[in-house]
C-alpha atoms as a PDB file:
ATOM      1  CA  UNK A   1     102.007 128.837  55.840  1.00  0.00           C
ATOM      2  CA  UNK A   2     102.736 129.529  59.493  1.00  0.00           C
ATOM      3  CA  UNK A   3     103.814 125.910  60.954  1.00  0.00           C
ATOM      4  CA  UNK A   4     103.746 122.641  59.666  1.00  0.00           C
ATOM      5  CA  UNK A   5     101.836 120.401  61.947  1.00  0.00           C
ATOM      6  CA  UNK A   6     101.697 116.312  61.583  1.00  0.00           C
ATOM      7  CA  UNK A   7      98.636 114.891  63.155  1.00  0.00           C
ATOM      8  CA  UNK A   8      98.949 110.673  63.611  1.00  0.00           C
ATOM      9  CA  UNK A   9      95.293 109.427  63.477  1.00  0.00           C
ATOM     10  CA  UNK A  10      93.863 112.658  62.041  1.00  0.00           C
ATOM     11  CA  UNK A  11      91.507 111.256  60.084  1.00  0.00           C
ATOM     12  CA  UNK A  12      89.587 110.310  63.174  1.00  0.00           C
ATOM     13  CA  UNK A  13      87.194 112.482  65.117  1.00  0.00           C
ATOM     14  CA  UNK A  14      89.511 114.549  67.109  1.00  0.00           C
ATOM     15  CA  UNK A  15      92.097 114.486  64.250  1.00  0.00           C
ATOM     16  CA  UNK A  16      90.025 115.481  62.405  1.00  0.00           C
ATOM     17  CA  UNK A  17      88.714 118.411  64.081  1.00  0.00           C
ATOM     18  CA  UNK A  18      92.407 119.816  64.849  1.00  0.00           C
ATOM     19  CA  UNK A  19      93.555 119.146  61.432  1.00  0.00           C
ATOM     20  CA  UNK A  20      90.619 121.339  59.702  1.00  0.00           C
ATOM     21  CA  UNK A  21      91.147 124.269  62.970  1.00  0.00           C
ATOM     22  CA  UNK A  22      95.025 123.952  61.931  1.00  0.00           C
ATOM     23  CA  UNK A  23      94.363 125.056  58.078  1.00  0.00           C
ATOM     24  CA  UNK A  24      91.333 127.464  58.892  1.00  0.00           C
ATOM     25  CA  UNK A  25      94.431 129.149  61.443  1.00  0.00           C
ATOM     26  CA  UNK A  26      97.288 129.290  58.018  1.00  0.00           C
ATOM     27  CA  UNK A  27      99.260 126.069  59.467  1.00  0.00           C
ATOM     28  CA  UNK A  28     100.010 122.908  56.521  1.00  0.00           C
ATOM     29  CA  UNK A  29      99.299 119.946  58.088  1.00  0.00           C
ATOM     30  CA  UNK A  30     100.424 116.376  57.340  1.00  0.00           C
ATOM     31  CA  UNK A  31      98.145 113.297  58.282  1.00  0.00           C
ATOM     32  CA  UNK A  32      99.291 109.933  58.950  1.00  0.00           C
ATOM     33  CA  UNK A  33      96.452 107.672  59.474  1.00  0.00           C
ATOM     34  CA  UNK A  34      95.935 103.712  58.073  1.00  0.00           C
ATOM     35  CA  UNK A  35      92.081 104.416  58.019  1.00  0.00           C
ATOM     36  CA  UNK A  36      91.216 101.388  59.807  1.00  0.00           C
ATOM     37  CA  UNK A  37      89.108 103.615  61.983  1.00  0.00           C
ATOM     38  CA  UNK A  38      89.314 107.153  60.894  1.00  0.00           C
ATOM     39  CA  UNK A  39      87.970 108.380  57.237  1.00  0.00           C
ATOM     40  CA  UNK A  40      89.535 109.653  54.455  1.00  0.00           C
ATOM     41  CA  UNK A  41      85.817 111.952  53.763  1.00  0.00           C
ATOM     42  CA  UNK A  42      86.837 113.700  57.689  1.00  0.00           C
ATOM     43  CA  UNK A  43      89.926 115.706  56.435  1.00  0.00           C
ATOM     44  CA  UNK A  44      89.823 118.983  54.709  1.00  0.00           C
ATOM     45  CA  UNK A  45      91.008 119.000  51.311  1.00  0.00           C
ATOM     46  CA  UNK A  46      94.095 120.828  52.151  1.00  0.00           C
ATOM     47  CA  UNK A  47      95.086 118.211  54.639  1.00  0.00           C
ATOM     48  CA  UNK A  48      98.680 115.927  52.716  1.00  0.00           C
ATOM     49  CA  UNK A  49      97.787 112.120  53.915  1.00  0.00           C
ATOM     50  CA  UNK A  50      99.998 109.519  54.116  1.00  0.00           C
ATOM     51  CA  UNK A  51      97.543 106.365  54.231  1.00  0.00           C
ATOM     52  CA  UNK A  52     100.251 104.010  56.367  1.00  0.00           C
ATOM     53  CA  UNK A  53      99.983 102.654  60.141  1.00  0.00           C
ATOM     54  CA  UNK A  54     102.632 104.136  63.150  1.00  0.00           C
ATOM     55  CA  UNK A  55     103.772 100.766  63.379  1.00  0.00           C
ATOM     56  CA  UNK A  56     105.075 101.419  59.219  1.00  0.00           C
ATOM     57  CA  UNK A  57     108.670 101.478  58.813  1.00  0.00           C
ATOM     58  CA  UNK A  58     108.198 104.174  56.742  1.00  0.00           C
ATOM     59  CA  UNK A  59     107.447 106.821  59.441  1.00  0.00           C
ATOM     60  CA  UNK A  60     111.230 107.797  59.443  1.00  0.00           C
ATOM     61  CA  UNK A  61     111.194 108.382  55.811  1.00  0.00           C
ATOM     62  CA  UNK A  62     107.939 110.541  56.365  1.00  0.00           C
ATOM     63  CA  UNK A  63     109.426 112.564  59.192  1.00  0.00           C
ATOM     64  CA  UNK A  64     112.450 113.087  57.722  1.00  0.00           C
ATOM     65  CA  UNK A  65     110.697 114.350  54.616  1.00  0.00           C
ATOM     66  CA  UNK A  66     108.109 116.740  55.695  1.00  0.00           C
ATOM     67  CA  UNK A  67     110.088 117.643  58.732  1.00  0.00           C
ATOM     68  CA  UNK A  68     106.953 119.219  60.815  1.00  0.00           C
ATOM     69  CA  UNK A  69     107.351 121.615  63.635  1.00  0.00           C
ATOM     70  CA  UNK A  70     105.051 119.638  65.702  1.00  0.00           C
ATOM     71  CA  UNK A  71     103.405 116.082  66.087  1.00  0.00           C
ATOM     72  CA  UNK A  72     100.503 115.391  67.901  1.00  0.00           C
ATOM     73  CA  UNK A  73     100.154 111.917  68.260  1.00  0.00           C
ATOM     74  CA  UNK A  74      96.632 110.641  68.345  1.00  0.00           C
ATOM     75  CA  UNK A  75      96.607 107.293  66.653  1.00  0.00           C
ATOM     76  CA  UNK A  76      95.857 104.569  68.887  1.00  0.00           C
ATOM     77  CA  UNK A  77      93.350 101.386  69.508  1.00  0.00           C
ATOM     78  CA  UNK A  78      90.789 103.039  72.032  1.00  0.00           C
ATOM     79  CA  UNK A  79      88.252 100.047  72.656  1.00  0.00           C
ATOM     80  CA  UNK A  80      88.517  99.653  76.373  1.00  0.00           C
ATOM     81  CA  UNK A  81      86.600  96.810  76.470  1.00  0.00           C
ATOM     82  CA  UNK A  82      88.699  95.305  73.568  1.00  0.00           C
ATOM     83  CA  UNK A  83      91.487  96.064  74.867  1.00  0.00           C
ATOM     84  CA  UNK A  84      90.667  93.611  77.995  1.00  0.00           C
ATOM     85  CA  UNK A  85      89.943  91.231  75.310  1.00  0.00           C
ATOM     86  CA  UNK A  86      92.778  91.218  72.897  1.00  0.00           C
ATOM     87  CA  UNK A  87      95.711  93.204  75.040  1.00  0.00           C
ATOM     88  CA  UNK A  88      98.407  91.628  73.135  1.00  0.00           C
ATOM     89  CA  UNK A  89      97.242  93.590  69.807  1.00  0.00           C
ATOM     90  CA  UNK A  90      96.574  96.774  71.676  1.00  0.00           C
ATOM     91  CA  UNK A  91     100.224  96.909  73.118  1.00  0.00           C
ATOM     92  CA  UNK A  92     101.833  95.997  69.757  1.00  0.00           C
ATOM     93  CA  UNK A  93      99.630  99.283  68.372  1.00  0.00           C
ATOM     94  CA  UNK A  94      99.724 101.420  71.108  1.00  0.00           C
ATOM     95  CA  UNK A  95     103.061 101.015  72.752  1.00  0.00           C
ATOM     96  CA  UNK A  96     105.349  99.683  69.512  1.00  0.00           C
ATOM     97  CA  UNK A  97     103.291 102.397  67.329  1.00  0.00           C
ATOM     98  CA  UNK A  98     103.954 105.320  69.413  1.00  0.00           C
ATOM     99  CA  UNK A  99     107.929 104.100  69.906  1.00  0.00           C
ATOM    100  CA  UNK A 100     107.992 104.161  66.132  1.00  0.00           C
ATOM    101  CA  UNK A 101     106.467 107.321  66.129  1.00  0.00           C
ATOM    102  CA  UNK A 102     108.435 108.895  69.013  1.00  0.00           C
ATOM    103  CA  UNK A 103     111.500 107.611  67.343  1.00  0.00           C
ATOM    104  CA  UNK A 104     111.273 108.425  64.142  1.00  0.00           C
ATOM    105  CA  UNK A 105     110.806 112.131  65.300  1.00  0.00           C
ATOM    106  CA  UNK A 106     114.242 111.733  67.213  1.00  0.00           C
ATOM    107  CA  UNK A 107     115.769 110.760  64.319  1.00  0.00           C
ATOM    108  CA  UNK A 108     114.319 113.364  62.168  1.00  0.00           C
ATOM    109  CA  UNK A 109     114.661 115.859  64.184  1.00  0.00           C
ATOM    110  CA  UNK A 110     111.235 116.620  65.485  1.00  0.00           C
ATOM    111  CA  UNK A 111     111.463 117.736  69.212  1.00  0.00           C
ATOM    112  CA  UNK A 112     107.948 118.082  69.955  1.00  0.00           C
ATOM    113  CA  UNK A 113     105.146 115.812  70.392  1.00  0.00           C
ATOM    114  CA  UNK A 114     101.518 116.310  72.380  1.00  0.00           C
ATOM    115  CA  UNK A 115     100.481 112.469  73.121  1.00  0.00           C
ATOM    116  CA  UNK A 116      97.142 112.064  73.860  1.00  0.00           C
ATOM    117  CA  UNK A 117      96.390 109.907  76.742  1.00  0.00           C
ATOM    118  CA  UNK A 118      93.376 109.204  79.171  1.00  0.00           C
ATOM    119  CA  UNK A 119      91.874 109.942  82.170  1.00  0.00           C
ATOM    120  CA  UNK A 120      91.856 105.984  82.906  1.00  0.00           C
ATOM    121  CA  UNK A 121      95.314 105.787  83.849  1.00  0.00           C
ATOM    122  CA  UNK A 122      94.008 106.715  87.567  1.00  0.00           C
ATOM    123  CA  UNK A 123      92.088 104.260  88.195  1.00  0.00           C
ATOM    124  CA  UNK A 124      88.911 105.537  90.126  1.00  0.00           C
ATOM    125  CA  UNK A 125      88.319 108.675  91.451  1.00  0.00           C
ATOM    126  CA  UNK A 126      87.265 108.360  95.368  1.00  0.00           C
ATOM    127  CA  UNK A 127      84.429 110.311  97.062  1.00  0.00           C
ATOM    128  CA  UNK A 128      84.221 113.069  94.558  1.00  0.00           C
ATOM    129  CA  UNK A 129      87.790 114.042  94.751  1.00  0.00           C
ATOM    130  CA  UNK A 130      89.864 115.383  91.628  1.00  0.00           C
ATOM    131  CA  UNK A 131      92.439 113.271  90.732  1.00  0.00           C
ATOM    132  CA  UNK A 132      95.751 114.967  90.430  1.00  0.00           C
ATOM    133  CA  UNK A 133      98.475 114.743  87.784  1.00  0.00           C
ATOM    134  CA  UNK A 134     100.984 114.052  90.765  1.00  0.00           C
ATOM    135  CA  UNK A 135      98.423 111.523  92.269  1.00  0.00           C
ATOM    136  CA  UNK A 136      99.183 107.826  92.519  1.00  0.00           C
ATOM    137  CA  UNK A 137      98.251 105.872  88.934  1.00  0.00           C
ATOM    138  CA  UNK A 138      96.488 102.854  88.806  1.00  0.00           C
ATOM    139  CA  UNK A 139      95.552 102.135  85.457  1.00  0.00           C
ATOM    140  CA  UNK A 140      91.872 100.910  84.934  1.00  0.00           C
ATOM    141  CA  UNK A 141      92.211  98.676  81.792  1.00  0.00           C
ATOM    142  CA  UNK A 142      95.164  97.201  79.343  1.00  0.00           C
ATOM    143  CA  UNK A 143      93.999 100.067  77.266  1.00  0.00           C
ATOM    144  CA  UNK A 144      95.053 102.989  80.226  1.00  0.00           C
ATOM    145  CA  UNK A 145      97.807 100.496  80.997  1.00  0.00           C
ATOM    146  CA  UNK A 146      99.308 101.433  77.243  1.00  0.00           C
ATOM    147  CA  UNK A 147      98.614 105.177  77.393  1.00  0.00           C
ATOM    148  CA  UNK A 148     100.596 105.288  80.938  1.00  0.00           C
ATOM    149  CA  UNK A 149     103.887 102.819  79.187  1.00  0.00           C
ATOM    150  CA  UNK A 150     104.063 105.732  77.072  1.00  0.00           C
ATOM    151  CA  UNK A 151     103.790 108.312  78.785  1.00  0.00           C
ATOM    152  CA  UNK A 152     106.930 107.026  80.512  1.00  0.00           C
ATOM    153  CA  UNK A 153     109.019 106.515  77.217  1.00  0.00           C
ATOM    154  CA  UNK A 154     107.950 110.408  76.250  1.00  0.00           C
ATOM    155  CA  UNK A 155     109.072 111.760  79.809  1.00  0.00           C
ATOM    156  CA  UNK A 156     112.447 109.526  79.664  1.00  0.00           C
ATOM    157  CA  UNK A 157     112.800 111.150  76.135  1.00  0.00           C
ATOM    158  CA  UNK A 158     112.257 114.657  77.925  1.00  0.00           C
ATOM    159  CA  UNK A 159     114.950 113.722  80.920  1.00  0.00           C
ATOM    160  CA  UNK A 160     117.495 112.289  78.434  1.00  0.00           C
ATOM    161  CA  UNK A 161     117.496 113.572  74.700  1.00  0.00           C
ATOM    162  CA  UNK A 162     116.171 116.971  74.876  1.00  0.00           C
ATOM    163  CA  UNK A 163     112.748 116.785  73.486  1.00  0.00           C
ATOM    164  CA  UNK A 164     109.673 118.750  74.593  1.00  0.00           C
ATOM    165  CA  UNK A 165     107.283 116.039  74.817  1.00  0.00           C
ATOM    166  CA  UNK A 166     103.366 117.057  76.343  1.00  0.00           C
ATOM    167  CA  UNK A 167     101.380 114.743  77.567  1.00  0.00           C
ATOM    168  CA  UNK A 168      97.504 115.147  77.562  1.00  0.00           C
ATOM    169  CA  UNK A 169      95.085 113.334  80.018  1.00  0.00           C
ATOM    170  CA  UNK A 170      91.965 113.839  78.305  1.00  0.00           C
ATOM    171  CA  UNK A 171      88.806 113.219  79.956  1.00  0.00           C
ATOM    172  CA  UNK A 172      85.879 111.497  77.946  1.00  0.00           C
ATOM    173  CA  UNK A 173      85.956 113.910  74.661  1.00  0.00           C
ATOM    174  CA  UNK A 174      82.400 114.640  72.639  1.00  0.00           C
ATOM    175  CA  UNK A 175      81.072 116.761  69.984  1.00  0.00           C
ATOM    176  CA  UNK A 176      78.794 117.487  66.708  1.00  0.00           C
ATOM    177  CA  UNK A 177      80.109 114.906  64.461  1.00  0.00           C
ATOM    178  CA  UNK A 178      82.461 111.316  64.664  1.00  0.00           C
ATOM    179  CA  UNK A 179      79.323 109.116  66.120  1.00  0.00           C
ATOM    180  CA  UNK A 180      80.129 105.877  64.016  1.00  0.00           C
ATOM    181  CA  UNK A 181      83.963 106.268  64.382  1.00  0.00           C
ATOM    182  CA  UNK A 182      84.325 107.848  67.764  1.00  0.00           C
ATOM    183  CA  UNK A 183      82.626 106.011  70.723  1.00  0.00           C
ATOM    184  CA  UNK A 184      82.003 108.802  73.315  1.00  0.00           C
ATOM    185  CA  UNK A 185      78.901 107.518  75.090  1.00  0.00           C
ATOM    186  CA  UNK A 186      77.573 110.990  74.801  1.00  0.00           C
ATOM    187  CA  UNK A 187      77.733 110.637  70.822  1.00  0.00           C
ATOM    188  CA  UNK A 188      76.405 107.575  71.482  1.00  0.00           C
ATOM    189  CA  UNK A 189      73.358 108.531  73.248  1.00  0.00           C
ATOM    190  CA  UNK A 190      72.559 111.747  71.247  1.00  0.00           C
ATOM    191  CA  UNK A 191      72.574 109.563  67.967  1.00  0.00           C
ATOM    192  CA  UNK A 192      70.660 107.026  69.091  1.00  0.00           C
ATOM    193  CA  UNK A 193      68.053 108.523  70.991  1.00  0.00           C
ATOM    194  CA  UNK A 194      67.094 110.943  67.991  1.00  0.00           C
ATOM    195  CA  UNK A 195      66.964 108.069  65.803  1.00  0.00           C
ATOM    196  CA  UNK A 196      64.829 106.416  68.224  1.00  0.00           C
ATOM    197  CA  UNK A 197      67.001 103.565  68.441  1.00  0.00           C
ATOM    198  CA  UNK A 198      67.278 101.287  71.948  1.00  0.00           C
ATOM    199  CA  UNK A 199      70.060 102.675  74.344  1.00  0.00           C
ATOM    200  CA  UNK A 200      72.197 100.032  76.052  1.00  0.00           C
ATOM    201  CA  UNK A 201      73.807 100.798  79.364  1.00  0.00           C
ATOM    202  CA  UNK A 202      76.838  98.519  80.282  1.00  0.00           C
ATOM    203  CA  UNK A 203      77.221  97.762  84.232  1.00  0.00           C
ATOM    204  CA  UNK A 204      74.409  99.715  86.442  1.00  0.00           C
ATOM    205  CA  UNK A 205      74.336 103.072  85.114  1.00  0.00           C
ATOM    206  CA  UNK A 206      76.174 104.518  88.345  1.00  0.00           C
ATOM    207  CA  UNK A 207      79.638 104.710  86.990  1.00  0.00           C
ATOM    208  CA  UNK A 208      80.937 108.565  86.449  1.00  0.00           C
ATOM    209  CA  UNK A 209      82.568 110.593  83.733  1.00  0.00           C
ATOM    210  CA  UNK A 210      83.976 113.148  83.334  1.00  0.00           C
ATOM    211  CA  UNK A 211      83.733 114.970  79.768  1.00  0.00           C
ATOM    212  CA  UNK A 212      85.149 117.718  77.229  1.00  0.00           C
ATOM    213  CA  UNK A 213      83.532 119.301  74.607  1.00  0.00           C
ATOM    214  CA  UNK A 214      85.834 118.854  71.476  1.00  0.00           C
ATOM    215  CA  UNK A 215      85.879 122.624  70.644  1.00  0.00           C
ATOM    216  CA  UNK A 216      87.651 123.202  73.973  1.00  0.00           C
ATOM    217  CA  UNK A 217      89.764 120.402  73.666  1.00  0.00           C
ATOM    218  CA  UNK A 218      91.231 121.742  70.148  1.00  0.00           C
ATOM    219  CA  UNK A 219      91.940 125.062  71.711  1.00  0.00           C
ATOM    220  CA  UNK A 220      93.961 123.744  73.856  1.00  0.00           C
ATOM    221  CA  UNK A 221      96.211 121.573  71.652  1.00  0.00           C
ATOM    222  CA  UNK A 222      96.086 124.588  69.064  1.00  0.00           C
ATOM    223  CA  UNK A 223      97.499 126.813  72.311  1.00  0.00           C
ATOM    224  CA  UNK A 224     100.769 124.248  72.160  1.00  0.00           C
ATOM    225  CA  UNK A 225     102.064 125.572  68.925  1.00  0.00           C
ATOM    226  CA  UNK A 226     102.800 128.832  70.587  1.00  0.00           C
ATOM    227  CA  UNK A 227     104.035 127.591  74.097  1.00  0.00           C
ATOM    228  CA  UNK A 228     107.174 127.427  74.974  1.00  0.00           C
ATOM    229  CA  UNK A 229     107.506 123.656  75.977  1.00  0.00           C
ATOM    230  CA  UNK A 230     111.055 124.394  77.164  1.00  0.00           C
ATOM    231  CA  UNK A 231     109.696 125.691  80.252  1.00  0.00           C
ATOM    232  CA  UNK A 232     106.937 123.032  80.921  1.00  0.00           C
ATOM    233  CA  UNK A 233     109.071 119.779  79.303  1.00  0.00           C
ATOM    234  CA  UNK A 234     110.605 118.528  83.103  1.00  0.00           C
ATOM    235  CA  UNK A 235     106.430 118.217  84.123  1.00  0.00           C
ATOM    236  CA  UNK A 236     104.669 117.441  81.200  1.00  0.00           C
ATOM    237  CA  UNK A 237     101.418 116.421  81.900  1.00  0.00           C
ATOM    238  CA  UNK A 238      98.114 117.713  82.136  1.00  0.00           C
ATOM    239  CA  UNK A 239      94.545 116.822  82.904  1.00  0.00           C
ATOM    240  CA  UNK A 240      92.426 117.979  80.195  1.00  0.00           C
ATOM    241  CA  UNK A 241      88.410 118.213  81.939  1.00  0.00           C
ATOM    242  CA  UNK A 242      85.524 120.284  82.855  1.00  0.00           C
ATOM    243  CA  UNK A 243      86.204 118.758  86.472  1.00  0.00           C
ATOM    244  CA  UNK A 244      82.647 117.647  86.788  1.00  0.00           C
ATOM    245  CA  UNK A 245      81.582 114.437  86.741  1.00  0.00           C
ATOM    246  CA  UNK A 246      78.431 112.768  86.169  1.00  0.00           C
ATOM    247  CA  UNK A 247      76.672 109.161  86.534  1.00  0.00           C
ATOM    248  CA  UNK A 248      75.479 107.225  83.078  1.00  0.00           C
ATOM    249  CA  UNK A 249      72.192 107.686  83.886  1.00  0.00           C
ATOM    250  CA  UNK A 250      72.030 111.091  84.922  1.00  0.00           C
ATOM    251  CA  UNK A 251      73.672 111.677  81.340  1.00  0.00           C
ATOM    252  CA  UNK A 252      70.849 109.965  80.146  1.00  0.00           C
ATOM    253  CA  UNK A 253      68.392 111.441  81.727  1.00  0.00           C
ATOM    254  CA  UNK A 254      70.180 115.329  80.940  1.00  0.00           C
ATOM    255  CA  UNK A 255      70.159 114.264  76.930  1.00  0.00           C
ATOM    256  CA  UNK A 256      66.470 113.008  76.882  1.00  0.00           C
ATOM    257  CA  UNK A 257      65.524 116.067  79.000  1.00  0.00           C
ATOM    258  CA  UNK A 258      67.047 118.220  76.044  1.00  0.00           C
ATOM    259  CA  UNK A 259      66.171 116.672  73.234  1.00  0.00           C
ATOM    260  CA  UNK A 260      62.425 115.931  74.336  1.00  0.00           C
ATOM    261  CA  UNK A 261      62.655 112.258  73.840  1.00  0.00           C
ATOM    262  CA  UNK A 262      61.871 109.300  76.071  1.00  0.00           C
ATOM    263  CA  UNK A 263      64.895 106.298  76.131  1.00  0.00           C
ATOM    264  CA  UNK A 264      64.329 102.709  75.061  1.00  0.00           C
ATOM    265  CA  UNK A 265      66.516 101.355  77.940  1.00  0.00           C
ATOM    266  CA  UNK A 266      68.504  97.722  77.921  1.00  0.00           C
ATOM    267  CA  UNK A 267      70.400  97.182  80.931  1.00  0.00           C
ATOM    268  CA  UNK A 268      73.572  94.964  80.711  1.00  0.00           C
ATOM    269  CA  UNK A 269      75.136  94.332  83.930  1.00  0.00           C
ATOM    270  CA  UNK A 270      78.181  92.269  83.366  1.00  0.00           C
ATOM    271  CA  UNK A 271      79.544  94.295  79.930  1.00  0.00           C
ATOM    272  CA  UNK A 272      81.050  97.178  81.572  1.00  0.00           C
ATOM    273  CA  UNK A 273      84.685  97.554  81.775  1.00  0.00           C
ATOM    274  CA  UNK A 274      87.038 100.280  83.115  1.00  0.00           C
ATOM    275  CA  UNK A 275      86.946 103.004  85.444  1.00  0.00           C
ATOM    276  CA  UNK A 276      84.079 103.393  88.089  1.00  0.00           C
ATOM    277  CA  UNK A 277      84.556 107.020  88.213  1.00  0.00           C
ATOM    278  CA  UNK A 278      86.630 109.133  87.001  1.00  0.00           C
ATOM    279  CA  UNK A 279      86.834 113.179  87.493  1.00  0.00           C
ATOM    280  CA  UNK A 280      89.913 115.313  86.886  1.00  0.00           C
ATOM    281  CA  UNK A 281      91.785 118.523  89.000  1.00  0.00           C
ATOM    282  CA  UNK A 282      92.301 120.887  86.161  1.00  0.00           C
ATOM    283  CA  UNK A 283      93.862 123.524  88.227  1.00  0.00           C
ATOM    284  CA  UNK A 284      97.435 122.993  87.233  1.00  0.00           C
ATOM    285  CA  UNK A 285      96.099 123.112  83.556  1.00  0.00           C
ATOM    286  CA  UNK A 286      94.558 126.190  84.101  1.00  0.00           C
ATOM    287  CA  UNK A 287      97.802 127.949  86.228  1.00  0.00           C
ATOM    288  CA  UNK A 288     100.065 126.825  83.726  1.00  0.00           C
ATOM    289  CA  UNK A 289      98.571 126.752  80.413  1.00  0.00           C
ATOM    290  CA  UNK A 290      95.994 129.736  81.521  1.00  0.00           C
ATOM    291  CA  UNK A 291      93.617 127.447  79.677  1.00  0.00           C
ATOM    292  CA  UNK A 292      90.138 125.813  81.266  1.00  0.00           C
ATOM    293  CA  UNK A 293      86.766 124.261  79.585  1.00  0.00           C
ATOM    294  CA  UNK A 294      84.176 127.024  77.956  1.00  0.00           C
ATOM    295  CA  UNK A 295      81.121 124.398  77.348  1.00  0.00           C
ATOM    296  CA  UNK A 296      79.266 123.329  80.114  1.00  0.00           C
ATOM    297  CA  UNK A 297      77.753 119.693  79.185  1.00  0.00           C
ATOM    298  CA  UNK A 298      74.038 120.702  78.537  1.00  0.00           C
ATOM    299  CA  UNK A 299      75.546 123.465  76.526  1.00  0.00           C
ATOM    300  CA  UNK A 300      77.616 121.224  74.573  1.00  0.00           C
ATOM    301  CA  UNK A 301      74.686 118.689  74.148  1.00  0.00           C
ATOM    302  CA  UNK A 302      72.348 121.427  73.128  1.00  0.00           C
ATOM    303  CA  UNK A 303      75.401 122.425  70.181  1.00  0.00           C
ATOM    304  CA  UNK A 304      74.858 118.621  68.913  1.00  0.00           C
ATOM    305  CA  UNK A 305      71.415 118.288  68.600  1.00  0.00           C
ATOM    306  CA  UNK A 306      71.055 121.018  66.750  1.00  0.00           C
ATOM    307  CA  UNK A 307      74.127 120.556  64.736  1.00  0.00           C
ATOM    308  CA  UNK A 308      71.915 116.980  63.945  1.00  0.00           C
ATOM    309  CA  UNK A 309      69.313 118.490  63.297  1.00  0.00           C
ATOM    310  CA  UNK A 310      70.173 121.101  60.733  1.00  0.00           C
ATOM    311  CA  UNK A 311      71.473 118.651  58.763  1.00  0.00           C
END
């Protein structure tokens, strides 16, 4: 065994993914996940799960335990449009959980976390420009609002007790697999438009995303295990992108070109929630991590229809 990695939430899609590219690559890994969301049929058989929530007081006991090299902490409540709804509950998970999680791994003496966050803590992109990591935030939802209090506790961690915290701003993450537990609207659309199953668009169809096939994403967080995050720890976040973005219906319009299928459309004006746009600068990711996206969108759509397919 090479490293031992713990994964919060990795029985989820992206979990999930990491945890089973973390074996295949020699590394134990450790899963804490309350399954609320995420599925216990997702991780590899080789995957140790603790079935408990980050808000459990028995993270500590957990950390101090298995004492893992590395966390990446992925459990959170992602419903945007919940979030708006309930924002109370999504704090108490997302920003009590994670200071349970963060620490616990203090205390245990875990140094290293990768947080994911989102691409929402922005706000909207303007005119087709890249937003920056340095740029001004301006957090779209209660949701983004909870990624970004974090993100602060993990850099005052970084400034003040010595750990190497990395913080991820994904962009909207898809990929073969995870439809009915992960809500990318690509998922979304590929599944339901082979089933031939109506498509709902919230708001007009002209907000943009920007996206990340899930292969490229777990490269990157696989990349971490080897980087020295002593060097990067004093600016540790990065945009994690194609740096493209792309209207709902043009997304649409790109899957049903692909897969040969005409859309049963329902239009519903006043559900959407969140960001207008959204597109991310990637160059300090690639400079600094000497990483960058592999999978073009109509390749990656192309991978997961015929991943469907050959089922």
């Amino acid at each position: 065994m090479k490293n031992k990695i713990l994964i919060t939430g990795g029985a989820g899609y992206i979990g999930s993914k990491l945890a089973s590219r973390l074996i295949s690559d020699g590394h134990g890994v450790i899963v804490i996940d309350d399954l609320s969301t995420g599925k216990k049929t997702n991780l590899h058989p080789k995957v140790k799960l603790y079935k408990t929530s980050i808000l459990s007081e028995e993270i500590l006991s957990i950390l101090k335990k298995e004492k893992p090299d590395l966390i990446f902490h992925l459990a959170a409540s992602k419903d945007v449009s919940q979030s708006v709804v309930n924002p109370v509950e999504f704090a108490k998970i997302n920003i009590l959980g994670s200071l349970n999680i963060i620490d616990a791994a203090y205390k245990a003496g875990v140094r290293k976390i990768v947080f994911t966050s989102t691409a929402g803590v922005y706000g909207d992109s303007s005119n087709g420009v890249a937003q920056k990591e340095s740029d001004m935030l301006n957090p779209s939802s209660p949701y983004a609002w909870t990624k970004l209090a974090v993100e602060e506790y993990l850099i005052y961690m970084n400034k003040n007790y010595g750990m190497e915290n990395i913080i991820l701003r994904f962009a909207n993450v898809y990929g073969p697999g995870g439809v009915s537990e992960y809500k990318s609207v690509v998922n979304i659309f590929v599944d339901r438009l082979l089933k031939n199953q109506e498509i709902i668009i919230h708001g007009d169809g002209k907000q943009t995303r920007d996206y990340i096939y899930i292969d490229d994403l777990v490269d990157l967080c696989i990349s971490f295990i080897k980087t020295d995050l002593t060097i990067i720890k004093k600016q540790p976040v990065f945009n994690v992108s194609t740096g493209t973005e792309i209207s709902v219906t043009a997304l649409l319009k790109t899957i049903s070109e692909i897969a040969k299928v005409k859309p049963q459309i329902q239009i519903k004006i006043n559900t959407f929630y969140g960001q207008r746009s959204s597109l991310l600068d990637t160059e300090r990711t690639k400079r600094i991590l000497k990483w960058h996206s592999r999978t073009s969108l109509r390749t990656g759509i192309k991978k997961m229809i015929k991943a469907i397919k050959e089922k």
